[in-house]
Protein backbone atom coordinates (compact mmCIF):
# COMPACT_ATOMS: atom_id res chain seq x y z
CA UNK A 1 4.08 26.30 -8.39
CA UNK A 2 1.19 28.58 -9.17
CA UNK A 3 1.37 29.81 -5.73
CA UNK A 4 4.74 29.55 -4.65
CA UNK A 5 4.01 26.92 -2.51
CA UNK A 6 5.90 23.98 -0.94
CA UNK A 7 4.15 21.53 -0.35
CA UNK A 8 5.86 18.62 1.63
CA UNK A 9 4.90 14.52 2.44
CA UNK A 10 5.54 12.74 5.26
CA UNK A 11 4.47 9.35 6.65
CA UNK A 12 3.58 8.30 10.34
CA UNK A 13 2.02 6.23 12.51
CA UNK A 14 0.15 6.42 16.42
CA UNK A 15 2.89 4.13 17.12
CA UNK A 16 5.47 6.57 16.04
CA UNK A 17 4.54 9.38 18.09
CA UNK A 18 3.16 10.11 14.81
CA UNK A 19 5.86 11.45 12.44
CA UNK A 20 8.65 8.76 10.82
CA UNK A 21 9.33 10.34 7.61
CA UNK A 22 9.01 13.92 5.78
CA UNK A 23 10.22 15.33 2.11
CA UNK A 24 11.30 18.29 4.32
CA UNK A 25 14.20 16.70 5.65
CA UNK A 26 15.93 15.76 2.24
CA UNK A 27 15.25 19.52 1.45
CA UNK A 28 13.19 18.60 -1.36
CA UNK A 29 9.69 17.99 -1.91
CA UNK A 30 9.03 14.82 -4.66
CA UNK A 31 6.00 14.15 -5.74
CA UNK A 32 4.41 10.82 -4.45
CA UNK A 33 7.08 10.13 -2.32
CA UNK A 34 7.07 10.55 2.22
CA UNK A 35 10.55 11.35 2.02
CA UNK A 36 13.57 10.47 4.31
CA UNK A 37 13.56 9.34 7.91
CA UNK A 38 13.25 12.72 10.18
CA UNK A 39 16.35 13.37 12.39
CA UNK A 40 17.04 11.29 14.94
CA UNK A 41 14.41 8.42 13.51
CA UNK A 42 15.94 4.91 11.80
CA UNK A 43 14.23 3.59 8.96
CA UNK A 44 14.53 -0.03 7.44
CA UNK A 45 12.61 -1.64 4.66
CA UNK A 46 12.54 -5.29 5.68
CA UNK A 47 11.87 -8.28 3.34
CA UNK A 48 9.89 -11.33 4.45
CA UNK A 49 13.72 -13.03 5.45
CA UNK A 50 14.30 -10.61 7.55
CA UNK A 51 16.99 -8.70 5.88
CA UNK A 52 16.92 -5.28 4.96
CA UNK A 53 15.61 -4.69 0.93
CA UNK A 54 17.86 -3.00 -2.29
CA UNK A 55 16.91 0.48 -3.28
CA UNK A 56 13.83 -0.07 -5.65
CA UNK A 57 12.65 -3.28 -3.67
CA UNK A 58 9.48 -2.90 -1.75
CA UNK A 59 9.80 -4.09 2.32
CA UNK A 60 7.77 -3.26 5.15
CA UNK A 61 8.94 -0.41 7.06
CA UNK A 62 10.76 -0.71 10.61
CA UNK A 63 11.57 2.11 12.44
CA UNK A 64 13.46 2.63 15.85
CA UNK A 65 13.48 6.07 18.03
CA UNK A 66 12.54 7.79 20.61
CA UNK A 67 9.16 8.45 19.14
CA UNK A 68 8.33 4.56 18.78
CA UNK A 69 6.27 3.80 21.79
CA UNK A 70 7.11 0.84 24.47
CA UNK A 71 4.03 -0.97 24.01
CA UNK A 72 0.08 -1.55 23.44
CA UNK A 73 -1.48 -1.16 27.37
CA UNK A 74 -2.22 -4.67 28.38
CA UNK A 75 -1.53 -6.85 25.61
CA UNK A 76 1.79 -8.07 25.67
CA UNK A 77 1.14 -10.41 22.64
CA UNK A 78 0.31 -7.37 20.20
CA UNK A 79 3.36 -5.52 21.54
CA UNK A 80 5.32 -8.85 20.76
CA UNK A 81 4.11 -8.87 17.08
CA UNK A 82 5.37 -5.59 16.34
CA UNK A 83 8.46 -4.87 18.23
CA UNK A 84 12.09 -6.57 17.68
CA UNK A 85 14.32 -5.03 20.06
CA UNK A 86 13.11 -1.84 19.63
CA UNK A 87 12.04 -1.82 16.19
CA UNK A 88 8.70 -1.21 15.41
CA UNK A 89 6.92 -3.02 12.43
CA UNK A 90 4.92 -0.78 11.03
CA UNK A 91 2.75 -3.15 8.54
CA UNK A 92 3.44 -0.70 5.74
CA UNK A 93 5.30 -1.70 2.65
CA UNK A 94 7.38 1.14 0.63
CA UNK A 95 10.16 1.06 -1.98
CA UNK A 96 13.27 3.29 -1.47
CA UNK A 97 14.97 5.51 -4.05
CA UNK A 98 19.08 5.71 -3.78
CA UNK A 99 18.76 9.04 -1.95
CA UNK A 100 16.57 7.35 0.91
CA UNK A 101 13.32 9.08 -0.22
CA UNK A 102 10.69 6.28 0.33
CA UNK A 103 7.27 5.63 -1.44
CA UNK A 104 4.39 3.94 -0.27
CA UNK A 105 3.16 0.96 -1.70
CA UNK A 106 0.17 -0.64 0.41
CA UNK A 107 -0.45 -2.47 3.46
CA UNK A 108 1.50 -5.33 3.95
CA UNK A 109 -1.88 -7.44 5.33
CA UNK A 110 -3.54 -6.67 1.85
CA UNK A 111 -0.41 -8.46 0.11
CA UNK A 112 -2.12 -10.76 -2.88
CA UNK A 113 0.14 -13.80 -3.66
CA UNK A 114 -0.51 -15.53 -6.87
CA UNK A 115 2.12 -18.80 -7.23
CA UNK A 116 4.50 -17.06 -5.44
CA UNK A 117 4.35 -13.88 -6.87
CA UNK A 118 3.24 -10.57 -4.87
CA UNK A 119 0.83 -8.25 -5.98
CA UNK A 120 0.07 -5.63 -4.22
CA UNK A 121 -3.70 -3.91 -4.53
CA UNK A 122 -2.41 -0.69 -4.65
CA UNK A 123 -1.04 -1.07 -7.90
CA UNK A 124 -3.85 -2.95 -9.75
CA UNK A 125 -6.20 -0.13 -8.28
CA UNK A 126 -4.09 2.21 -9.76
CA UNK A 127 -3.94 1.23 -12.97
CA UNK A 128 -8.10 -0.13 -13.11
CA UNK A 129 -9.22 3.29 -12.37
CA UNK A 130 -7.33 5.02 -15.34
CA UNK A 131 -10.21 3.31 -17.87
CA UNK A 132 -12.24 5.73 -18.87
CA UNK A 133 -15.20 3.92 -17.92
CA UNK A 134 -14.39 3.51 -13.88
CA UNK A 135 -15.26 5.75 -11.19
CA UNK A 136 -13.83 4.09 -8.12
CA UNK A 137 -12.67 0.19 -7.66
CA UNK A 138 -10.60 -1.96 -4.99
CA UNK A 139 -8.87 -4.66 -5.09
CA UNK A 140 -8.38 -8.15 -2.85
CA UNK A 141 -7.22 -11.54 -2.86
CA UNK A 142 -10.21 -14.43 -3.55
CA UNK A 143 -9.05 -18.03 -3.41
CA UNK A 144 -8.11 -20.07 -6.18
CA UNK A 145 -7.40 -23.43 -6.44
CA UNK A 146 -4.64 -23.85 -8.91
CA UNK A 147 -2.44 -20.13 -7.70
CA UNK A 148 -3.46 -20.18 -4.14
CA UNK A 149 -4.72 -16.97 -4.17
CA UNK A 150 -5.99 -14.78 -7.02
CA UNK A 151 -6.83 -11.28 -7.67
CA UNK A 152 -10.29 -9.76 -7.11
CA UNK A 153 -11.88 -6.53 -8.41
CA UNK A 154 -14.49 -4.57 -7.09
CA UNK A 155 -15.66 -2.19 -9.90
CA UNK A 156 -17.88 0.74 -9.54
CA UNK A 157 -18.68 2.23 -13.14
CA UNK A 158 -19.55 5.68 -14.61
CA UNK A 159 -23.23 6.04 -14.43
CA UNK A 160 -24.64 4.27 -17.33
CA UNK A 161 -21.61 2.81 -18.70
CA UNK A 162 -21.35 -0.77 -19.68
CA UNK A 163 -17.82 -2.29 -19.92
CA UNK A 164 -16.63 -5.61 -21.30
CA UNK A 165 -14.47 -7.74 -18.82
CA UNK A 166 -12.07 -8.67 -21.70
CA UNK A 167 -11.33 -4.29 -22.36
CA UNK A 168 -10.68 -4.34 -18.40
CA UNK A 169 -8.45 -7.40 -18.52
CA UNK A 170 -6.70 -5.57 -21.80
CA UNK A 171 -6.48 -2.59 -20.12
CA UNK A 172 -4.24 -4.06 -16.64
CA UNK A 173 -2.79 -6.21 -18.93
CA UNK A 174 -1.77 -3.26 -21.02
CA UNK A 175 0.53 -2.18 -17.53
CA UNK A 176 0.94 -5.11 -15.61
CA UNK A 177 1.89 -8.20 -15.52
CA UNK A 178 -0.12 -11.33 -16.17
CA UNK A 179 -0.45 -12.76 -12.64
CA UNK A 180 -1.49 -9.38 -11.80
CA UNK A 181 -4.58 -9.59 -13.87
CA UNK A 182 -7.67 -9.70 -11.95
CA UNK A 183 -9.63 -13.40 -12.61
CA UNK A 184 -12.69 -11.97 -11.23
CA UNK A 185 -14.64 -8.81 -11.57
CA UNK A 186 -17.37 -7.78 -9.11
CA UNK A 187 -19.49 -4.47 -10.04
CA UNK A 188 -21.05 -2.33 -7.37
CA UNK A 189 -22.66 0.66 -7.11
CA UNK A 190 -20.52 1.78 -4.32
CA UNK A 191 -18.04 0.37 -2.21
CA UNK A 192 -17.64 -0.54 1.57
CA UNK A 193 -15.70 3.00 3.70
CA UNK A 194 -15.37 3.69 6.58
CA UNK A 195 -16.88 7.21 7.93
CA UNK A 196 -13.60 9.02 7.42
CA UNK A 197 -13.64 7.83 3.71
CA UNK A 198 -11.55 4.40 4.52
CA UNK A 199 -11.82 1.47 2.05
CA UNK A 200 -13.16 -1.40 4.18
CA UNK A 201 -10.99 -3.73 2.09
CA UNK A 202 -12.12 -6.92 4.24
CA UNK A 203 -16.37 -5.85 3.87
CA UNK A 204 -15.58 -6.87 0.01
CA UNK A 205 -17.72 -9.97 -0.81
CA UNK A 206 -17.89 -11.81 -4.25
C-alpha cells in the first residue's frame, strides 16, 4: 500500500510445470492465501476417502492440466503414487474459501495424528513462535503409546531466556485445542535446514 504495489501469491510445483494457482487470476490479491487455479488448470482438495473436501476443510491438492507432467523418468512406481488418471497428487494440504481462493496448510507427510485427530505442524508452529520468549521452533510427531502418535516441539529460545514448559503448554493451549498440545518439548540452539533455509523436519531427534 505504501508503494502502490500489488503484490500477488501463487502456488506450484516441478510437477506442475511449475505454476497451479495465483491471487492474480481471482483479480484480487488476499493476504496468506495462493489464490485460484490459473486458467486452463483443475484444482481439487481431496480428503483421505477420496472425495473432494467442503469449503473450509483442509485436503490435499490434485490438479489436472496440461502443465502436470506424464511421469518421473524411470520409475514407474513413483509416477503410480502420484497420478490418478491424470491427476496429480501434489502432497500439499490447503483449505478453500467459497470463492475458490486456497490457503496452504502443510505437507500432507508431516500430518500428526493424535487418537484420530489431525494436527497439522504448521499450525502448532504458528502459534509456539508468537511467545515472546521463542525465536524459531518446529514441530513433529513422536510416538506415544496410549494416542498413537503425539506432538513434538523443537524450541529454540531468545538468547538467555528461560521458559517454563507449563507457560508454553498455556500458551498453545490458549489457541488450540488440547490434542494439539505438544507432550514433549525439546530445546536447541538451532534447528536442522537445509542450505536454502529448509526445515529438515525428519533430522529432528528427541
Amino acid at each position: 500500500q505504501r508503494y502502490g504495489v500489488t503484490i500477488h501469491e501463487g502456488y506450484g510445483l516441478t510437477e506442475a510445470s511449475p505454476i497451479v494457482t495465483s491471487t492474480a487470476s481471482g483479480g484480487a490479491a488476499r493476504i496468506g492465501s495462493i489464490g485460484p487455479s490459473v486458467p486452463g488448470v483443475e484444482v481439487r482438495l481431496v480428503g483421505p476417502d477420496g472425495t473432494d473436501v467442503s469449503a473450509g476443510d483442509p485436503g490435499e491438492i490434485w490438479v489436472r492440466g496440461p502443465n502436470v507432467f506424464a511421469g518421473y523418468w524411470g520409475d514407474l512406481e513413483a509416477t503410480q503414487r502420484v497420478l490418478t488418471d491424470g491427476w496429480l497428487h501434489t502432497g500439499d494440504v490447503a483449505v478453500s474459501d467459497e470463492d475458490g481462493y486456497l490457503s496452504l496448510v502443510d505437507r500432507l507427510k508431516d500430518l500428526i495424528i493424535v487418537s484420530g485427530f489431525n494436527v497439522y505442524p504448521a499450525e502448532v508452529e504458528d502459534v509456539l513462535r508468537t511467545h515472546a520468549s521463542v525465536v524459531d521452533c518446529a514441530v513433529a510427531a513422536i510416538p506415544d503409546e496410549r494416542t498413537g502418535e503425539a506432538v513434538g516441539a523443537w524450541v529454540v529460545l531468545e538468547k538467555g531466556e528461560r521458559v517454563d514448559l507449563d507457560s508454553l503448554r498455556r500458551h498453545v493451549g490458549s489457541r488450540l485445542a488440547r490434542y494439539k498440545i505438544p507432550s514433549k518439548f525439546t530445546f536447541v540452539d538451532e534447528l536442522p535446514r537445509s542450505e536454502a533455509g529448509k526445515l529438515l523436519r525428519r533430522a529432528l531427534t528427541l
